[in-house]
N, C-alpha and C. Protein backbone atom coordinates (compact mmCIF):
# COMPACT_ATOMS: atom_id res chain seq x y z
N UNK A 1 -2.61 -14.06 -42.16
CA UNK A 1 -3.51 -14.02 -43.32
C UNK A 1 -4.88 -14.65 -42.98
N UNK A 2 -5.87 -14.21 -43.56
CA UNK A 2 -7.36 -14.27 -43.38
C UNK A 2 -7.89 -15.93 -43.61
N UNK A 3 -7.05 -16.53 -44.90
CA UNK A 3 -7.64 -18.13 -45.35
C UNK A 3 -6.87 -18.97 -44.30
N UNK A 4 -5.96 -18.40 -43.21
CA UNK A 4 -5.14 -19.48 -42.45
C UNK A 4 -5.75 -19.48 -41.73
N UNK A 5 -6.71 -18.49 -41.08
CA UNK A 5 -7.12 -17.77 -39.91
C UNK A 5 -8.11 -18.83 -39.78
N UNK A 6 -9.24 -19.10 -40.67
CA UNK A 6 -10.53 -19.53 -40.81
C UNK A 6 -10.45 -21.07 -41.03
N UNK A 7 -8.54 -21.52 -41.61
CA UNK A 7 -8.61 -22.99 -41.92
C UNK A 7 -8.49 -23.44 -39.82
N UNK A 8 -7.55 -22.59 -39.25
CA UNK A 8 -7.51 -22.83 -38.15
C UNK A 8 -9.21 -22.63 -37.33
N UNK A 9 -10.01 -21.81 -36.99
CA UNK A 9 -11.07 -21.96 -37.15
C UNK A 9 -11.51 -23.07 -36.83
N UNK A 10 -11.54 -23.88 -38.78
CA UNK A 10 -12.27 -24.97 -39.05
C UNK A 10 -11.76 -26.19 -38.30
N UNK A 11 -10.32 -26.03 -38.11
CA UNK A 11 -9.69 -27.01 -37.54
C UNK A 11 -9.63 -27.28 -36.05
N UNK A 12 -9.68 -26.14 -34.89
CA UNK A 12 -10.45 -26.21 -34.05
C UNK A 12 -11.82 -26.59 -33.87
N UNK A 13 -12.44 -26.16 -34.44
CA UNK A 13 -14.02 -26.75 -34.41
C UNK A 13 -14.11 -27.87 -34.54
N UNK A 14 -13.25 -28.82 -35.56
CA UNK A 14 -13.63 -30.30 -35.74
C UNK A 14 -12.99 -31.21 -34.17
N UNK A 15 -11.82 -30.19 -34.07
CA UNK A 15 -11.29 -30.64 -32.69
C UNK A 15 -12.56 -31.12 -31.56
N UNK A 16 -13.20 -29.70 -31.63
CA UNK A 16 -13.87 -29.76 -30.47
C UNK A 16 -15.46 -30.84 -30.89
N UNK A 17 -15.71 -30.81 -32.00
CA UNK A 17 -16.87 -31.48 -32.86
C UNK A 17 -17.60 -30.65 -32.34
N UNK A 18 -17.76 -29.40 -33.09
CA UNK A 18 -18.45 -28.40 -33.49
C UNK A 18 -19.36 -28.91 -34.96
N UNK A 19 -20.55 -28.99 -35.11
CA UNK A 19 -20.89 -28.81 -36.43
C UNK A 19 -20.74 -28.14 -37.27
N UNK A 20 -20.73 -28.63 -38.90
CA UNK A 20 -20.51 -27.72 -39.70
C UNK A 20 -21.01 -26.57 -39.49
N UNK A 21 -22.41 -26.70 -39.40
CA UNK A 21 -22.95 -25.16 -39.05
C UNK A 21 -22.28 -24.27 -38.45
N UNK A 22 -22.09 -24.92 -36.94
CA UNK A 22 -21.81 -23.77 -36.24
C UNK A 22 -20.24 -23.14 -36.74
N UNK A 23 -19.88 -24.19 -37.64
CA UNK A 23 -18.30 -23.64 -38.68
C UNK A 23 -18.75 -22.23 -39.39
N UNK A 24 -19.85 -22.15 -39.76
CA UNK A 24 -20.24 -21.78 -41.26
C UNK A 24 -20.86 -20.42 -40.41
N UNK A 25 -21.62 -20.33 -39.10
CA UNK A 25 -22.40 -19.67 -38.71
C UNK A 25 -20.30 -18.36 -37.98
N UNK A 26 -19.59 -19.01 -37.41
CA UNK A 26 -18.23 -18.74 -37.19
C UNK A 26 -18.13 -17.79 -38.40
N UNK A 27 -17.87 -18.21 -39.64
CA UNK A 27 -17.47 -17.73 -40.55
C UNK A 27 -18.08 -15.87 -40.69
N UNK A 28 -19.19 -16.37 -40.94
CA UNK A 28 -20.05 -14.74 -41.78
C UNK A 28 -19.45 -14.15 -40.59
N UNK A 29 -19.62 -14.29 -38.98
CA UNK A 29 -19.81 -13.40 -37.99
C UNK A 29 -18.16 -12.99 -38.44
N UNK A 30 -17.21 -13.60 -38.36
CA UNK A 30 -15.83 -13.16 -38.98
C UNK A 30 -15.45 -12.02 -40.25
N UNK A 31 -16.07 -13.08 -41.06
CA UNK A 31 -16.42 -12.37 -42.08
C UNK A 31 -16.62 -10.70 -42.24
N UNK A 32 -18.36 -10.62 -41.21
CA UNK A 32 -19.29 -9.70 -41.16
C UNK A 32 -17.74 -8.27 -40.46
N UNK A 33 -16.82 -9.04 -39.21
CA UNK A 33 -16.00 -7.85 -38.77
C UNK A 33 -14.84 -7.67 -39.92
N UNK A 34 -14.76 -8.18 -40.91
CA UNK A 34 -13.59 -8.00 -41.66
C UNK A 34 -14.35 -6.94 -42.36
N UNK A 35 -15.55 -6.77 -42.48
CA UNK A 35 -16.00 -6.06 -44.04
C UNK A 35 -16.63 -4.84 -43.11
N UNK A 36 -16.33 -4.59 -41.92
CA UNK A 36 -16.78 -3.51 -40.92
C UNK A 36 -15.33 -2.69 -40.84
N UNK A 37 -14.32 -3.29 -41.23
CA UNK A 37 -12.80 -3.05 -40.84
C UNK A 37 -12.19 -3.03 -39.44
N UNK A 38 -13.03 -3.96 -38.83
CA UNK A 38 -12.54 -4.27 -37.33
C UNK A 38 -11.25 -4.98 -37.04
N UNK A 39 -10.63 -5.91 -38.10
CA UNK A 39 -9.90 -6.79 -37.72
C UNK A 39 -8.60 -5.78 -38.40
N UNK A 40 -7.62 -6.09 -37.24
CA UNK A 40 -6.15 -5.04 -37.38
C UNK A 40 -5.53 -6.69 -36.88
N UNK A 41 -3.71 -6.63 -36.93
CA UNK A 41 -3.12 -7.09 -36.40
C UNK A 41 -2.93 -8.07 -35.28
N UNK A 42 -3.27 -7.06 -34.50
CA UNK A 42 -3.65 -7.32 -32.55
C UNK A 42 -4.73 -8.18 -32.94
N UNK A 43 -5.92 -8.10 -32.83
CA UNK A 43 -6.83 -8.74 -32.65
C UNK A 43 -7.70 -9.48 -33.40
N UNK A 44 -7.17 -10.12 -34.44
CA UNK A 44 -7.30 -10.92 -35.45
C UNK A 44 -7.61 -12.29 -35.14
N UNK A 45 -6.78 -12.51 -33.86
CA UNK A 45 -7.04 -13.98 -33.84
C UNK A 45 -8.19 -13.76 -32.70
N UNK A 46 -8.01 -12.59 -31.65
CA UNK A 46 -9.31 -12.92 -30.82
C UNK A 46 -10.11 -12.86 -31.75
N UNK A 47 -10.58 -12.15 -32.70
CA UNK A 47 -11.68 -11.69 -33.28
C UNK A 47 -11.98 -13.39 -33.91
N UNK A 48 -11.25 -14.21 -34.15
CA UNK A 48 -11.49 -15.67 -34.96
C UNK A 48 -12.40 -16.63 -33.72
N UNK A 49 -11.24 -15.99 -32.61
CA UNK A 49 -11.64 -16.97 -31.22
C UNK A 49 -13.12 -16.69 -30.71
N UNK A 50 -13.41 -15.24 -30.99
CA UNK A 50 -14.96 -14.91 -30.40
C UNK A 50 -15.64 -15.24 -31.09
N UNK A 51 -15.29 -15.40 -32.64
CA UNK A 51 -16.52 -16.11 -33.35
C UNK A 51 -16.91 -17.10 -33.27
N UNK A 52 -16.03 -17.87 -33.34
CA UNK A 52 -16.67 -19.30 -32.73
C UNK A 52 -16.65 -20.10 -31.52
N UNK A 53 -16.58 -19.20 -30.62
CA UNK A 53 -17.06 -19.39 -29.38
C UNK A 53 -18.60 -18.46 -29.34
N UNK A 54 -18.88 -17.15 -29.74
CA UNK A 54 -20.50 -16.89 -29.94
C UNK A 54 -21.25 -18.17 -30.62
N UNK A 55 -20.76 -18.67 -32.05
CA UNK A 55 -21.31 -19.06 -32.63
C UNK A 55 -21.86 -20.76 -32.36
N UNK A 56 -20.52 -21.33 -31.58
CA UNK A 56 -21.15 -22.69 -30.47
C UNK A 56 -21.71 -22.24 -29.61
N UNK A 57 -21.92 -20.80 -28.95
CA UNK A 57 -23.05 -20.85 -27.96
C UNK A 57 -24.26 -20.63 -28.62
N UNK A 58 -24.32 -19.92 -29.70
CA UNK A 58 -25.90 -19.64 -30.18
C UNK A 58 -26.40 -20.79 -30.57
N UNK A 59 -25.70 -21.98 -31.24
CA UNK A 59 -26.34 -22.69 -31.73
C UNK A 59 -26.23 -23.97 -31.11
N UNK A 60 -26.06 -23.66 -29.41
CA UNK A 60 -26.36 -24.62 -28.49
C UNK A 60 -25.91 -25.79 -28.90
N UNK A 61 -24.30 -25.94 -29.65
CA UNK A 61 -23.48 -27.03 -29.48
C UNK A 61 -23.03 -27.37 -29.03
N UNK A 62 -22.53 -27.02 -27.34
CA UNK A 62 -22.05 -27.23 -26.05
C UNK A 62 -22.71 -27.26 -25.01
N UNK A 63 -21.80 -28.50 -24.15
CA UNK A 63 -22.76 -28.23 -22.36
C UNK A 63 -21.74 -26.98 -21.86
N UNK A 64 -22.08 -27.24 -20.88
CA UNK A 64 -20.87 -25.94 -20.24
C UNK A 64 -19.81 -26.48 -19.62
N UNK A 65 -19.29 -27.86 -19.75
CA UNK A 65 -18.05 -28.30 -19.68
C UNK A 65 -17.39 -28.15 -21.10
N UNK A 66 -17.63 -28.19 -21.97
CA UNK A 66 -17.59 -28.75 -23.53
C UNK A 66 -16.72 -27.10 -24.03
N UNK A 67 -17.76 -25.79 -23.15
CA UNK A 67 -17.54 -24.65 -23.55
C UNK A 67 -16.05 -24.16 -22.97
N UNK A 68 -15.74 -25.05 -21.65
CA UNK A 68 -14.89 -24.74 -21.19
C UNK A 68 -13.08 -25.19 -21.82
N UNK A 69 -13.75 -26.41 -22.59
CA UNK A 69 -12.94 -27.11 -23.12
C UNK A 69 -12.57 -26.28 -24.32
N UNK A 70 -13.44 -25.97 -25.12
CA UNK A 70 -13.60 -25.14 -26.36
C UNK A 70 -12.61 -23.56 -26.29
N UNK A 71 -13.12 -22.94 -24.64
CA UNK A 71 -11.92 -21.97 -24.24
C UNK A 71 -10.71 -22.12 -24.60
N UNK A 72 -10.44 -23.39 -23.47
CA UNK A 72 -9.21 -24.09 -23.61
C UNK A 72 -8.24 -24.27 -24.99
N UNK A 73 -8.85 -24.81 -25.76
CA UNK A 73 -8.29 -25.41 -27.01
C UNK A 73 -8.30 -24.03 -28.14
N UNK A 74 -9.11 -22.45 -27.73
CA UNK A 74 -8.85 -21.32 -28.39
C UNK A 74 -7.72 -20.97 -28.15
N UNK A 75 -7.61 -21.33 -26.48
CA UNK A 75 -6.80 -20.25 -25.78
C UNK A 75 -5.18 -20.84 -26.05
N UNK A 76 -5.18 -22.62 -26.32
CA UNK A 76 -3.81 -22.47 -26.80
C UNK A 76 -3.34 -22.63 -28.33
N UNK A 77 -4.54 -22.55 -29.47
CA UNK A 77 -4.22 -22.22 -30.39
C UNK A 77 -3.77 -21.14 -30.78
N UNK A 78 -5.01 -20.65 -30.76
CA UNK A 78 -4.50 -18.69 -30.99
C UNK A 78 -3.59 -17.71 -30.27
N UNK A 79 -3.58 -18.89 -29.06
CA UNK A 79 -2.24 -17.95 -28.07
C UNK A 79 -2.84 -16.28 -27.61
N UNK A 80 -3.98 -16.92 -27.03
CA UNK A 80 -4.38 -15.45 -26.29
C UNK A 80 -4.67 -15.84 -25.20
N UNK A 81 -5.38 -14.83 -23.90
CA UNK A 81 -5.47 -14.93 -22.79
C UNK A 81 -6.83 -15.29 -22.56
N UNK A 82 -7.71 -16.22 -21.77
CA UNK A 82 -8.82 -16.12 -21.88
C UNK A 82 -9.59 -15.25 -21.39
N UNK A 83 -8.97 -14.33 -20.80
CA UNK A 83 -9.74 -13.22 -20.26
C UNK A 83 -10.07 -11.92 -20.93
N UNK A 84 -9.06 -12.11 -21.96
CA UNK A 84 -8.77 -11.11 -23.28
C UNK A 84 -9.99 -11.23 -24.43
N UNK A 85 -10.34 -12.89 -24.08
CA UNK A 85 -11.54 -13.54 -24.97
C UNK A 85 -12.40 -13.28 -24.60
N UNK A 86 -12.67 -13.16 -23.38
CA UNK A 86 -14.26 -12.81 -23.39
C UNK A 86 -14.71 -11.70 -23.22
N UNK A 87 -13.49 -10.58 -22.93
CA UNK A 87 -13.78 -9.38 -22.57
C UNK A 87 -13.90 -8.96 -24.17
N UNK A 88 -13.22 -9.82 -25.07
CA UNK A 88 -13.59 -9.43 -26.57
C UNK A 88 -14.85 -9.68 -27.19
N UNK A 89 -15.37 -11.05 -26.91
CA UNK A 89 -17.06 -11.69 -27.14
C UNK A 89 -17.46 -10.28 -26.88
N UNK A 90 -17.37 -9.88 -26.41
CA UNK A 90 -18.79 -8.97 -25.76
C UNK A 90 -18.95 -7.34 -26.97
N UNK A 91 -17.22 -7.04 -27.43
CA UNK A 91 -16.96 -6.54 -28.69
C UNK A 91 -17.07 -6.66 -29.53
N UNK A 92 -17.25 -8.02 -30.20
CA UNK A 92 -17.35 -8.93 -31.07
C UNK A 92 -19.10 -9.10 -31.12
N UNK A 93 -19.59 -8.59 -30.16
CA UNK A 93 -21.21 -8.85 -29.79
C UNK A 93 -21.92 -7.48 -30.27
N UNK A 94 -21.20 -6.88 -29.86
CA UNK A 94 -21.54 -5.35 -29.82
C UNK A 94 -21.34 -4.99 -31.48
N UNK A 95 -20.20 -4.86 -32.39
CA UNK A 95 -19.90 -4.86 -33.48
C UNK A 95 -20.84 -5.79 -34.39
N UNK A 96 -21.76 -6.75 -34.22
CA UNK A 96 -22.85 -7.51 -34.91
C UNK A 96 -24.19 -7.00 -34.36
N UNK A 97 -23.99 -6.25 -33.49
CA UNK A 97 -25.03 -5.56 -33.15
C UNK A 97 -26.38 -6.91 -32.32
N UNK A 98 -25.53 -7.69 -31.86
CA UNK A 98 -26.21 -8.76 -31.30
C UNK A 98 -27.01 -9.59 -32.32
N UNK A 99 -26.46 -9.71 -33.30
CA UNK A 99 -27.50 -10.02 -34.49
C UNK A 99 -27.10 -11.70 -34.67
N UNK A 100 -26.86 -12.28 -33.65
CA UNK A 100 -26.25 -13.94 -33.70
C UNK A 100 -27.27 -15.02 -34.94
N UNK A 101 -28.58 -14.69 -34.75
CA UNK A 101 -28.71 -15.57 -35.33
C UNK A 101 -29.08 -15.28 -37.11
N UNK A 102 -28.36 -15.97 -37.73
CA UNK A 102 -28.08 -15.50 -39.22
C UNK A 102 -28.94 -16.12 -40.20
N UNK A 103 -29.69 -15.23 -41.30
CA UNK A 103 -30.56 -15.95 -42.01
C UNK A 103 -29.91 -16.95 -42.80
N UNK A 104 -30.31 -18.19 -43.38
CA UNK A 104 -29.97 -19.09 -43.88
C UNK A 104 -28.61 -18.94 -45.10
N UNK A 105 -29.36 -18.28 -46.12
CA UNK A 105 -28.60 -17.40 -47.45
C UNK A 105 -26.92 -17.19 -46.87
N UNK A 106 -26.93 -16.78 -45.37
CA UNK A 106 -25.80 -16.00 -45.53
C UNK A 106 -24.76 -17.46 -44.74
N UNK A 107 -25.58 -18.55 -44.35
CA UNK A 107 -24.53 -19.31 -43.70
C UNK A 107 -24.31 -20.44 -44.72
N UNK A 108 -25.61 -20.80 -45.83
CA UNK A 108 -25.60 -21.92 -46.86
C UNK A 108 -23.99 -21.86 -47.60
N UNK A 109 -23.66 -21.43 -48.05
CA UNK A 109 -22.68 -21.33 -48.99
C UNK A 109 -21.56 -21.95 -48.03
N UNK A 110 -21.22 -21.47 -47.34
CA UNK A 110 -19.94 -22.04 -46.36
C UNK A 110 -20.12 -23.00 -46.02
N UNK A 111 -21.26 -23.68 -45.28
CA UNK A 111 -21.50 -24.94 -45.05
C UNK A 111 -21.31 -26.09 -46.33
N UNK A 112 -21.98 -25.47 -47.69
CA UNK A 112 -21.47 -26.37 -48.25
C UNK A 112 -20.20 -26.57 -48.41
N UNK A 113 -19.60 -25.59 -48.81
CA UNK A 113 -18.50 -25.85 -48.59
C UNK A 113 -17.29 -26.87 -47.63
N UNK A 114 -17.57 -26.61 -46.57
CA UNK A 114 -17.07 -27.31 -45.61
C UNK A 114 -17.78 -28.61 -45.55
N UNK A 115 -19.06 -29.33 -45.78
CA UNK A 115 -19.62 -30.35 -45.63
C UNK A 115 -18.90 -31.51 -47.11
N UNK A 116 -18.48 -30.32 -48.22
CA UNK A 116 -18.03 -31.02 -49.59
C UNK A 116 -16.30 -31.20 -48.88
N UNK A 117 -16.00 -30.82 -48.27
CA UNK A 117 -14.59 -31.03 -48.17
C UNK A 117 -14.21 -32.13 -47.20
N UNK A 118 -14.64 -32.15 -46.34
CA UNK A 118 -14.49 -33.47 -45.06
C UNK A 118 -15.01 -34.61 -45.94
């Protein structure tokens, strides 16, 4: 289910101390493939894992040890392969049409959200 998907998500991210943002910026790009009808069965959780792994790289919340770590901690939550992950990022890239960085409007709402709840 979609609200477990995104609490896990959130719960990775704090793991890794991801900022809210880059929680919130995770979200829409998720979001954006659910309302495209990309997300099936199979690839539900990569599709969770590429989002917020695009979304800590766009918003330059990691060194590149940090990113590796961030792999790591996708790869044994969601129980996928990491090679499965990145060959998905790039699907997950392609399906947003490279459009990473998101106007404000569409990431505000989630952030509050998540900033009122912690």
């Amino acid at each position: 289910p979609l609200p477990s998907l995104k609490r896990e998500m959130r719960n990775l991210s704090e793991e890794c101390n991801l900022e809210p943002v880059t929680v919130s910026m995770a979200y829409v790009y998720f979001e954006k493939l659910v309302l495209q009808g990309k997300l099936n069965k199979q690839n539900r959780k990569l599709c969770a894992g590429a989002c917020v792994l695009l979304a800590a790289k766009i918003s330059s919340d990691l060194r590149k040890h940090e990113v590796k770590h961030l792999i790591d901690k996708l790869e044994e939550r969601f129980r996928f392969n990491r090679r499965d992950l990145i060959a998905f990022e790039f699907t997950v890239l392609v399906a947003l049409e490279l459009a990473l960085y998101l106007p404000e409007n569409q990431v505000l709402p989630h952030y509050r959200r998540l900033t009122q709840q912690s």
